[in-house]
N, C-alpha and C. Protein backbone atom coordinates (compact mmCIF):
# COMPACT_ATOMS: atom_id res chain seq x y z
N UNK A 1 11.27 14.93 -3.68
CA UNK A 1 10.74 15.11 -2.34
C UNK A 1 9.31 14.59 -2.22
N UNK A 2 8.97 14.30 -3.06
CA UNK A 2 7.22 14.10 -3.29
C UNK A 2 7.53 12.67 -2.79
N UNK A 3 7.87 12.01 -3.38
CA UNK A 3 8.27 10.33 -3.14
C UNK A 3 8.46 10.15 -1.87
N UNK A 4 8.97 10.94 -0.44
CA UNK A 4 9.54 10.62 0.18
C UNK A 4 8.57 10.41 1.28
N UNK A 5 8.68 9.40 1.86
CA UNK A 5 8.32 9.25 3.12
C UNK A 5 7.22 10.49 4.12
N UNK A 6 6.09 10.58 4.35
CA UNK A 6 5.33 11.68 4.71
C UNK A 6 6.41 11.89 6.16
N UNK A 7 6.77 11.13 6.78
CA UNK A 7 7.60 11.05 8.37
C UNK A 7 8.71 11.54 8.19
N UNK A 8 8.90 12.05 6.83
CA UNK A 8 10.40 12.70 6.65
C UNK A 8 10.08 14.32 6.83
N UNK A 9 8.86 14.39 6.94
CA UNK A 9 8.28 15.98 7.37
C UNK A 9 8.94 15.90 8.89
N UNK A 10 9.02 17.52 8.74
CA UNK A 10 9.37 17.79 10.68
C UNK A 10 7.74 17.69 11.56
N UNK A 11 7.76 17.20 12.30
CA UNK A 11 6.42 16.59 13.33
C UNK A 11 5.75 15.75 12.91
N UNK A 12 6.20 15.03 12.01
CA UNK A 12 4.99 13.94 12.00
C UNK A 12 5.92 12.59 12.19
N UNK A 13 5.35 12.17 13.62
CA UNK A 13 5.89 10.56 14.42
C UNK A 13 4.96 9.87 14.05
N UNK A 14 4.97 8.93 14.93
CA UNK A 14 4.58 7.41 14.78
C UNK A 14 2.86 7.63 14.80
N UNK A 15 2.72 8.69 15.41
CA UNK A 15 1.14 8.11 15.97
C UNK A 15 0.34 8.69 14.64
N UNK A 16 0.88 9.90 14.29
CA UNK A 16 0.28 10.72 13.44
C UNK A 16 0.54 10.12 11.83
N UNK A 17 1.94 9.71 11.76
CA UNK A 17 1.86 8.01 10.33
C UNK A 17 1.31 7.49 10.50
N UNK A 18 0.72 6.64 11.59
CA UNK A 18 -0.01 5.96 12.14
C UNK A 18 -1.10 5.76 11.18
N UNK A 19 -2.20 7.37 11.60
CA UNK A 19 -3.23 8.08 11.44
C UNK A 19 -3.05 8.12 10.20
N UNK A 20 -2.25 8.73 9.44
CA UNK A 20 -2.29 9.17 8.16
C UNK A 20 -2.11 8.03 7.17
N UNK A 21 -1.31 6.90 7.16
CA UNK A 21 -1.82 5.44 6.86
C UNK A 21 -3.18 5.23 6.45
N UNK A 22 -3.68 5.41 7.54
CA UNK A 22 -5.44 4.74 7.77
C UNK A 22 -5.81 5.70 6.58
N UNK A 23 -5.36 6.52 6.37
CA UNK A 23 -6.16 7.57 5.09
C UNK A 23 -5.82 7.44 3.73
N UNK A 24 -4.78 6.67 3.67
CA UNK A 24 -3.88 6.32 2.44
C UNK A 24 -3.08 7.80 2.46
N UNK A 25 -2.30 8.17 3.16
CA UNK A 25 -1.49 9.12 3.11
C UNK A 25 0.11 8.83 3.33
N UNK A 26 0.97 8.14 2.40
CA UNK A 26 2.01 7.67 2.82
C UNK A 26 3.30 8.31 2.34
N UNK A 27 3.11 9.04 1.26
CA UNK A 27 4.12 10.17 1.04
C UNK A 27 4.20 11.64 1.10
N UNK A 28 4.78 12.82 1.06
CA UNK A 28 5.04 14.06 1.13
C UNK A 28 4.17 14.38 -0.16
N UNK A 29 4.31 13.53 -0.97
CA UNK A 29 2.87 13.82 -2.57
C UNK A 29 1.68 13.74 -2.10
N UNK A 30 1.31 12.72 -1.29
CA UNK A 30 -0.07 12.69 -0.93
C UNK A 30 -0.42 13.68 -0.35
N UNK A 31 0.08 14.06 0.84
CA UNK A 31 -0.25 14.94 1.82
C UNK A 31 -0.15 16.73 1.34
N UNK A 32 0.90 17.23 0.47
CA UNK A 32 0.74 18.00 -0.63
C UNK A 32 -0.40 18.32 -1.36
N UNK A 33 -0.78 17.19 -2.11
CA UNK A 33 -1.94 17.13 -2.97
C UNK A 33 -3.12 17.51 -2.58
N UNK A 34 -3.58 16.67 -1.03
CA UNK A 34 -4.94 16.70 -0.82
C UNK A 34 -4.67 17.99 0.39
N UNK A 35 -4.04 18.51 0.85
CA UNK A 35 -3.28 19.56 1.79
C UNK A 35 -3.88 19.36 2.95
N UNK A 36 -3.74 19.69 4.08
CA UNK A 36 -3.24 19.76 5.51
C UNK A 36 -5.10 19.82 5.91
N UNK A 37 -5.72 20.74 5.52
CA UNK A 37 -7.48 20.82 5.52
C UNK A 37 -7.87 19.44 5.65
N UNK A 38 -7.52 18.73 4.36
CA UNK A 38 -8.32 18.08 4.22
C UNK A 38 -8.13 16.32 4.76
N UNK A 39 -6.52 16.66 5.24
CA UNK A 39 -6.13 15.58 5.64
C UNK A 39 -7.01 15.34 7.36
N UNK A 40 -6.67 16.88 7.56
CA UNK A 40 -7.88 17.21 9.15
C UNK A 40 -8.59 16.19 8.78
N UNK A 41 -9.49 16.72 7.92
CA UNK A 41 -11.18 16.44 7.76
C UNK A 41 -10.85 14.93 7.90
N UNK A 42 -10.30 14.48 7.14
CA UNK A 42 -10.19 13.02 7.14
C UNK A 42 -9.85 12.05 8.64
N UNK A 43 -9.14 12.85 8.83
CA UNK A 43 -8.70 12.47 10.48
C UNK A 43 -9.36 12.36 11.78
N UNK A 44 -10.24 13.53 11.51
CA UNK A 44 -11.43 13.82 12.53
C UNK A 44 -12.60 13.31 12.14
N UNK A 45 -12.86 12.78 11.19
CA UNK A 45 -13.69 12.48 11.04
C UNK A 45 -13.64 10.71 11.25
N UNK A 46 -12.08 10.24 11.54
CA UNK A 46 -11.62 8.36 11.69
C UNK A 46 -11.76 8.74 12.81
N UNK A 47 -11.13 9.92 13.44
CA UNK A 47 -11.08 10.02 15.60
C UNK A 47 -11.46 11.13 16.16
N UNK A 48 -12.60 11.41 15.55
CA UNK A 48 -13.04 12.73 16.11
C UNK A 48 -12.73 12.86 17.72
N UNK A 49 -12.45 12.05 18.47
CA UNK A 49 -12.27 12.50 20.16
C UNK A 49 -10.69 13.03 20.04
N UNK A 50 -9.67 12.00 18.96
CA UNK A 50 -8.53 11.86 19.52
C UNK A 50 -7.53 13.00 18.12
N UNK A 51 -8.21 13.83 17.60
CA UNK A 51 -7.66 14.45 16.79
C UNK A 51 -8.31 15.84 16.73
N UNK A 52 -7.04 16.87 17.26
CA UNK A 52 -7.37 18.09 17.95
C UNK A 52 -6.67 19.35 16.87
N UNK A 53 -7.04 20.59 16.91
CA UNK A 53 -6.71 21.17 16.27
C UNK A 53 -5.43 21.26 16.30
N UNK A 54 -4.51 21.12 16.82
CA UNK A 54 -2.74 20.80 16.96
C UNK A 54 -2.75 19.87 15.87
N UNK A 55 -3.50 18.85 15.69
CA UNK A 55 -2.56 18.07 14.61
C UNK A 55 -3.26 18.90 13.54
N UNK A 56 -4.22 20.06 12.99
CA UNK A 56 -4.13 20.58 12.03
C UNK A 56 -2.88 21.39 11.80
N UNK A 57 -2.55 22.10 12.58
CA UNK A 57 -1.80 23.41 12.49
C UNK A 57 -0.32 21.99 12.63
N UNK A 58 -0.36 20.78 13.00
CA UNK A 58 1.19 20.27 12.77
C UNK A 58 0.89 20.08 11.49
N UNK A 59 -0.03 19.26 10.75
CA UNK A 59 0.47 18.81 9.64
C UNK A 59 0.71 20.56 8.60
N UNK A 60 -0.11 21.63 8.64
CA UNK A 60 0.31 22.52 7.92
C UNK A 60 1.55 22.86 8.38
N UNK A 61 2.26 22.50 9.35
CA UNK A 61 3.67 23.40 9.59
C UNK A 61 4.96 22.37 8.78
N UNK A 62 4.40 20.81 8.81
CA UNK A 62 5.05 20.04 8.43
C UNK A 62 5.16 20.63 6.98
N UNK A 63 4.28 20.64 6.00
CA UNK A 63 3.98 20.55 4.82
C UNK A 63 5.11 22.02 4.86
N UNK A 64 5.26 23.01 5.60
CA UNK A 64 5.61 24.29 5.51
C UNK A 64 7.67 24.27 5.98
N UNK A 65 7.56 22.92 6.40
CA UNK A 65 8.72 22.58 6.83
C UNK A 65 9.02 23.42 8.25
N UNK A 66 8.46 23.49 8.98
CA UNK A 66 9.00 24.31 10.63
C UNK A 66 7.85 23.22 11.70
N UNK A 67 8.05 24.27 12.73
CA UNK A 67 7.26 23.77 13.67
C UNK A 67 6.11 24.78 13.87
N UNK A 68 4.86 23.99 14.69
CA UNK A 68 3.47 24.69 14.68
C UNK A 68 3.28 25.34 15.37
N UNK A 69 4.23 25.56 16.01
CA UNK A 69 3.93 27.05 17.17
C UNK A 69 4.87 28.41 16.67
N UNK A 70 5.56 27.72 15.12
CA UNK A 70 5.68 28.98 14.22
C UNK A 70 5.34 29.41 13.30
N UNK A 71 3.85 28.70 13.22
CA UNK A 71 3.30 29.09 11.74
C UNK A 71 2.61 30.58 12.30
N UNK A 72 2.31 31.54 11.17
CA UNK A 72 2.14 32.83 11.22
C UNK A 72 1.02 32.89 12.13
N UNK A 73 0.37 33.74 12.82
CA UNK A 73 -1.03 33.91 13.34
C UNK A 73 -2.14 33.64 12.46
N UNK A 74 -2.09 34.72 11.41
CA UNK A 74 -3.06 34.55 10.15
C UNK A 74 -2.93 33.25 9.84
N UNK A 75 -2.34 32.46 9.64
CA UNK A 75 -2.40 31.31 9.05
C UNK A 75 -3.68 30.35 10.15
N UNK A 76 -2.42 30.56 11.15
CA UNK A 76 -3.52 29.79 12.77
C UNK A 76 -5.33 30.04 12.36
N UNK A 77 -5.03 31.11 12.31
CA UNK A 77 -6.66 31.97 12.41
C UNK A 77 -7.10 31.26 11.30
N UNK A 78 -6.97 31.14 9.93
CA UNK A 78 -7.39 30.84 8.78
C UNK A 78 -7.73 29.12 9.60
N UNK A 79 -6.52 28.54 9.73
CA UNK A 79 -6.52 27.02 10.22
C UNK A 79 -8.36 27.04 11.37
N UNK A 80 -8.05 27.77 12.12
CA UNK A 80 -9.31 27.67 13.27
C UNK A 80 -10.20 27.97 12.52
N UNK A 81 -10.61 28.64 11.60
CA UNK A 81 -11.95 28.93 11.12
C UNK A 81 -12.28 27.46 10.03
N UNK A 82 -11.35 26.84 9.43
CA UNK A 82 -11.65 25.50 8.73
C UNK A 82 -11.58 24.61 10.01
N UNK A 83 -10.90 24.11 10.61
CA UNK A 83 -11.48 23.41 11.71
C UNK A 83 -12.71 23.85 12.69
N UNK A 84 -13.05 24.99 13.01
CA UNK A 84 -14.31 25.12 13.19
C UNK A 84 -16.03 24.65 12.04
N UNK A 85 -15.19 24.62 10.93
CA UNK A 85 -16.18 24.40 10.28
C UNK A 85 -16.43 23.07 10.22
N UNK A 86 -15.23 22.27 9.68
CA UNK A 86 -15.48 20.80 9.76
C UNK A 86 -15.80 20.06 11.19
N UNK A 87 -15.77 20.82 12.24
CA UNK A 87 -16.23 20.45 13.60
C UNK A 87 -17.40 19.96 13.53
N UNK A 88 -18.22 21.43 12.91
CA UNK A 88 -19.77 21.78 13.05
C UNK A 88 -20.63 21.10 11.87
N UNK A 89 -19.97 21.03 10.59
CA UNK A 89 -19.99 20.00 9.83
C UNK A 89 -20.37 18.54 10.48
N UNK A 90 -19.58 18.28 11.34
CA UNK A 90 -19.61 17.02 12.19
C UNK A 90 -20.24 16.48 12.54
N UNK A 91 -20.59 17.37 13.86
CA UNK A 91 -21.85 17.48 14.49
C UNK A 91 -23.40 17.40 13.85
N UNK A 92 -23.65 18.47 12.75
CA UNK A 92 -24.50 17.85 11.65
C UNK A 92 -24.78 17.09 11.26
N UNK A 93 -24.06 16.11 10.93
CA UNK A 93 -24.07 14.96 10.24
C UNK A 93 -24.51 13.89 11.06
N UNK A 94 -23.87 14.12 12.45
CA UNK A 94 -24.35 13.19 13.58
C UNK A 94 -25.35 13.45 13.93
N UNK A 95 -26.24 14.60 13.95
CA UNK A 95 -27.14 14.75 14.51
C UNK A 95 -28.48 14.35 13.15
N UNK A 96 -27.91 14.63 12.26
CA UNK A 96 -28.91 14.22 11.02
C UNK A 96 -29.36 12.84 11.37
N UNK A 97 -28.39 11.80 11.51
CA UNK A 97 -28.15 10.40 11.56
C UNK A 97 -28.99 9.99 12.61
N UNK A 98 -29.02 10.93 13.97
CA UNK A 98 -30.33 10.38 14.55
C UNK A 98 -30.78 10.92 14.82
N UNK A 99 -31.66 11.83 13.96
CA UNK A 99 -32.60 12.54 13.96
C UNK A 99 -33.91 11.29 13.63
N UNK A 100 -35.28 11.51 14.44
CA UNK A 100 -36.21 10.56 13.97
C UNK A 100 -36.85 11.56 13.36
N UNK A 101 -37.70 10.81 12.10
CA UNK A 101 -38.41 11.44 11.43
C UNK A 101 -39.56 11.49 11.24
């Protein structure tokens, strides 16, 4: 199953292979390995406008095999507090960058 195709997960189409391509994410091993967090981070950080907390909570439901409006609450909650962080993370970084000194 590791070998297989990341699009052989339930929710992940074209746009989101797409996306996950651009990251070197092309099998169910990759996306496993580096897990659903960090694939975010990676994602939001290539499209921060166009990558919303839904595709966190899809790729963890994928990896979990269901859909993301059935992953547990706690889980959600856990998910929002790491995407809140790597948000604000974000923002930091951008604001460091033009910060004059």
């Amino acid at each position: 199953m590791n070998d297989a195709p990341v699009d052989s997960l339930p929710g992940i189409g074209p746009a989101t292979l797409a996306w996950l391509k651009e990251i070197d994410i092309s099998s169910v091993g990759d996306l496993r390995s580096i897990g659903s967090v960090e694939a975010y981070r990676r994602l939001k950080f290539m499209l921060p406008r166009r990558v919303s907390l839904n595709a966190l909570y899809a790729l963890e439901a994928a990896l979990r095999g269901c859909h993301w409006l059935d992953l547990p609450q706690d889980v959600k909650s856990a998910l929002q507090q790491q995407a809140k962080m790597i948000d604000e993370s974000f923002r930091r970084g951008a604001a460091a960058r033009c910060a004059i000194s």
